[in-house]
C-alpha atoms as a PDB file:
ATOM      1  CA  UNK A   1      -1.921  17.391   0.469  1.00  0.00           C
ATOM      2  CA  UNK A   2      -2.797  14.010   2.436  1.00  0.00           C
ATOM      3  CA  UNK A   3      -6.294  14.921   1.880  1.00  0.00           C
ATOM      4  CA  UNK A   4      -5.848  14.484  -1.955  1.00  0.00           C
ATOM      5  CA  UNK A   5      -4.066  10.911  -1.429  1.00  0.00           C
ATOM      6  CA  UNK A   6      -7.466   9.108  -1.270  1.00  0.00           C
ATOM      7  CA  UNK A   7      -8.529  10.210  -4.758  1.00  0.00           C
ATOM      8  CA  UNK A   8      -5.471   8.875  -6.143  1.00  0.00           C
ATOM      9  CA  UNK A   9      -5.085   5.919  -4.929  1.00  0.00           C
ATOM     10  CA  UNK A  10      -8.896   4.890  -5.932  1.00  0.00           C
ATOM     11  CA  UNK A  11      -8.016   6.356  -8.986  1.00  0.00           C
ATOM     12  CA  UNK A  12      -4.905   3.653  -9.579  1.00  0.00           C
ATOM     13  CA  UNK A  13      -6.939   0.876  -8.266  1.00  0.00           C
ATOM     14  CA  UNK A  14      -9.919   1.595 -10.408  1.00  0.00           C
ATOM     15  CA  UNK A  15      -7.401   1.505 -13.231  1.00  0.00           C
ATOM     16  CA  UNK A  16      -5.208  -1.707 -12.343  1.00  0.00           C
ATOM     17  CA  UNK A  17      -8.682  -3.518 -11.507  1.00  0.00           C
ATOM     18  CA  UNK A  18      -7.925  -3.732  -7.595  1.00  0.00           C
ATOM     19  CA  UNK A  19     -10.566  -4.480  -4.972  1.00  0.00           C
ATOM     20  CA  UNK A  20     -10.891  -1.550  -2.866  1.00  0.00           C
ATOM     21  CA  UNK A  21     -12.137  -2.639   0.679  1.00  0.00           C
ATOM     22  CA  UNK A  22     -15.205  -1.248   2.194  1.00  0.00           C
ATOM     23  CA  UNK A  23     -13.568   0.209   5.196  1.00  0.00           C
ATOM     24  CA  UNK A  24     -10.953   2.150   3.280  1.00  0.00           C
ATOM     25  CA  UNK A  25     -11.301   5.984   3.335  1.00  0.00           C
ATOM     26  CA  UNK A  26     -12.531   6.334   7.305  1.00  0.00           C
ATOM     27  CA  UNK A  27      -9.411   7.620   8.267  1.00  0.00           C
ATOM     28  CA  UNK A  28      -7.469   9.906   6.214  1.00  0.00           C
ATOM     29  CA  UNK A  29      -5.465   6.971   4.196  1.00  0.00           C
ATOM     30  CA  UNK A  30      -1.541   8.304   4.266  1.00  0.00           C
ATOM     31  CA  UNK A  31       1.252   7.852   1.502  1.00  0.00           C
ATOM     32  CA  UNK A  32       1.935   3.918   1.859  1.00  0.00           C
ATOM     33  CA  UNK A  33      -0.105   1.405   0.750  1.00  0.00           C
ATOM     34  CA  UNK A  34      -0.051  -2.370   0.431  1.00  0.00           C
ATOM     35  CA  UNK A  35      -2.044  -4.492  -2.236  1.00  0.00           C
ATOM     36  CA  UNK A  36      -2.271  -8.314  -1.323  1.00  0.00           C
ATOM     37  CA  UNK A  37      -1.753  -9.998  -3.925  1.00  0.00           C
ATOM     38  CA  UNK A  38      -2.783 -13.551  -3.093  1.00  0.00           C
ATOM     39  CA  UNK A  39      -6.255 -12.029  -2.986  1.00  0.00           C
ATOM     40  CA  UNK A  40      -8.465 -12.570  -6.314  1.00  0.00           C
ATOM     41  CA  UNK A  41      -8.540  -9.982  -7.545  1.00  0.00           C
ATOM     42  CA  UNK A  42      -5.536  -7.936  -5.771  1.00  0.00           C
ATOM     43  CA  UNK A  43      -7.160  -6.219  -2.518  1.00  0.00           C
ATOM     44  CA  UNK A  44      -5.630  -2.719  -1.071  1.00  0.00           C
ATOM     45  CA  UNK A  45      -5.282  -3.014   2.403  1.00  0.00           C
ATOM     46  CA  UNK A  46      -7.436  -0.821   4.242  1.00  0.00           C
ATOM     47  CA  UNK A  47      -4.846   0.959   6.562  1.00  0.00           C
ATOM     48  CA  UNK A  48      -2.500   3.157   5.141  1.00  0.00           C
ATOM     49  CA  UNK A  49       0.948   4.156   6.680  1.00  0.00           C
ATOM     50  CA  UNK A  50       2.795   7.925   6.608  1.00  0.00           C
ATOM     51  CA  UNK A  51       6.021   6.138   8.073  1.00  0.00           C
ATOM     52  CA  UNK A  52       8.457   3.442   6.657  1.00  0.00           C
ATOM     53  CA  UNK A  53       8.596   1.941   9.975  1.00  0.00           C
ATOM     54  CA  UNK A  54       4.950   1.066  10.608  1.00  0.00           C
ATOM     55  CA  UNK A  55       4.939  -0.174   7.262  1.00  0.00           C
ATOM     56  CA  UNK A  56       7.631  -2.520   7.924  1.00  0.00           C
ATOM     57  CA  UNK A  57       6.230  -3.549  11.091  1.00  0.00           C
ATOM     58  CA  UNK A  58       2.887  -4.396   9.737  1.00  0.00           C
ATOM     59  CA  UNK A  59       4.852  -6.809   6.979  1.00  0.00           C
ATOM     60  CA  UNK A  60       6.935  -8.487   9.782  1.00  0.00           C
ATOM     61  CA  UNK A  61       4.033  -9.333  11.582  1.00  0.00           C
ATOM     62  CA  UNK A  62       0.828  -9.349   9.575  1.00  0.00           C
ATOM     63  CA  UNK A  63       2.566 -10.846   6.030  1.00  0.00           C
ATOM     64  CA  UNK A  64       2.678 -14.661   7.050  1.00  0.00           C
ATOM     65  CA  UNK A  65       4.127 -15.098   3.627  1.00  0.00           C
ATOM     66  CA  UNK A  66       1.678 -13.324   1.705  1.00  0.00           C
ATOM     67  CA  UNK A  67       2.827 -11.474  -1.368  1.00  0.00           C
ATOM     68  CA  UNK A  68       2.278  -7.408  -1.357  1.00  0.00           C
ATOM     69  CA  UNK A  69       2.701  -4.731  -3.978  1.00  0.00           C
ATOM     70  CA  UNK A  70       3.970  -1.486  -2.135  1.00  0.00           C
ATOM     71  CA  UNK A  71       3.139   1.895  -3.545  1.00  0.00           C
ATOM     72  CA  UNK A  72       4.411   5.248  -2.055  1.00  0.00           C
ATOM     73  CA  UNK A  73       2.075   8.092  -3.578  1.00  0.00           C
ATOM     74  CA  UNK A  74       3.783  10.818  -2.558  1.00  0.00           C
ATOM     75  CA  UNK A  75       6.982   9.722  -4.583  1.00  0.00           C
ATOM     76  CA  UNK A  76       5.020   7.605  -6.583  1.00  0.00           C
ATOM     77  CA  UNK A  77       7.346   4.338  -6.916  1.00  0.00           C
ATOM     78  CA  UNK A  78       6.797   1.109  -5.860  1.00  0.00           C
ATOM     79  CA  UNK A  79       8.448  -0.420  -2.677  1.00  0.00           C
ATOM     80  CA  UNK A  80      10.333  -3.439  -2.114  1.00  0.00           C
ATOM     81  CA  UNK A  81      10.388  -5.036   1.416  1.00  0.00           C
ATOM     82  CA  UNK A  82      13.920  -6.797   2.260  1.00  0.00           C
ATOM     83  CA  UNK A  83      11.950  -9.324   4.658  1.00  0.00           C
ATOM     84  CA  UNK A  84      14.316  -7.497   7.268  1.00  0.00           C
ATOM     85  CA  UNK A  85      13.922  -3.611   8.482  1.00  0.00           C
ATOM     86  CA  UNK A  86      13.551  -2.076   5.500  1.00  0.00           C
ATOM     87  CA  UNK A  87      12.381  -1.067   2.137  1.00  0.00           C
ATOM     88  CA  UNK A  88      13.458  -0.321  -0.675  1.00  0.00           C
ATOM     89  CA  UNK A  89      12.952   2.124  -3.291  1.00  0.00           C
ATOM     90  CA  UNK A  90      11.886   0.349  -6.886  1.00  0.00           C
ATOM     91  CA  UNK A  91      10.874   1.744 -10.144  1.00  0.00           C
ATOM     92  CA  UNK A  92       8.588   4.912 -10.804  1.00  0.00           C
ATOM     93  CA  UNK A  93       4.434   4.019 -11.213  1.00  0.00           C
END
């Protein structure tokens, strides 16, 4: 199943008009993603995280006050970091 998580999330940013970075897709890309959205347009990060934790991590020390869409596409909703140790689930995409 990972395998089939690259063709759908080009598929969503295709359709929401996202920049997809060059180096995306070298490594399998896992269920979490992050779109910055102080980027013009919106740019997927190119890492991709299977764990809630790394995810987090990445946030707490890479976000400097940027602002990020998260997307899980194995449960397909959209994430909501608490700017602590967590997130949190939002609405369906």
């Amino acid at each position: 199943m990972p395998g089939k998580y690259i063709d759908k999330i080009k598929q969503h940013c295709e359709l929401e008009g996202i920049e997809i970075p060059s180096g995306f897709g070298r490594n399998s890309p896992s269920r979490l993603v992050a779109i910055d959205l102080d980027k013009t347009p919106p740019r997927l990060v190119a890492l991709t995280w299977f764990k809630h934790a790394d995810l987090v991590h990445y946030l707490r020390t890479n976000g400097n006050g940027r602002r990020f869409r998260l997307l899980d596409f194995k449960d397909r909703v959209e994430l909501t970091f608490n700017c602590q140790s967590s997130l949190e689930r939002g609405n369906a995409f």
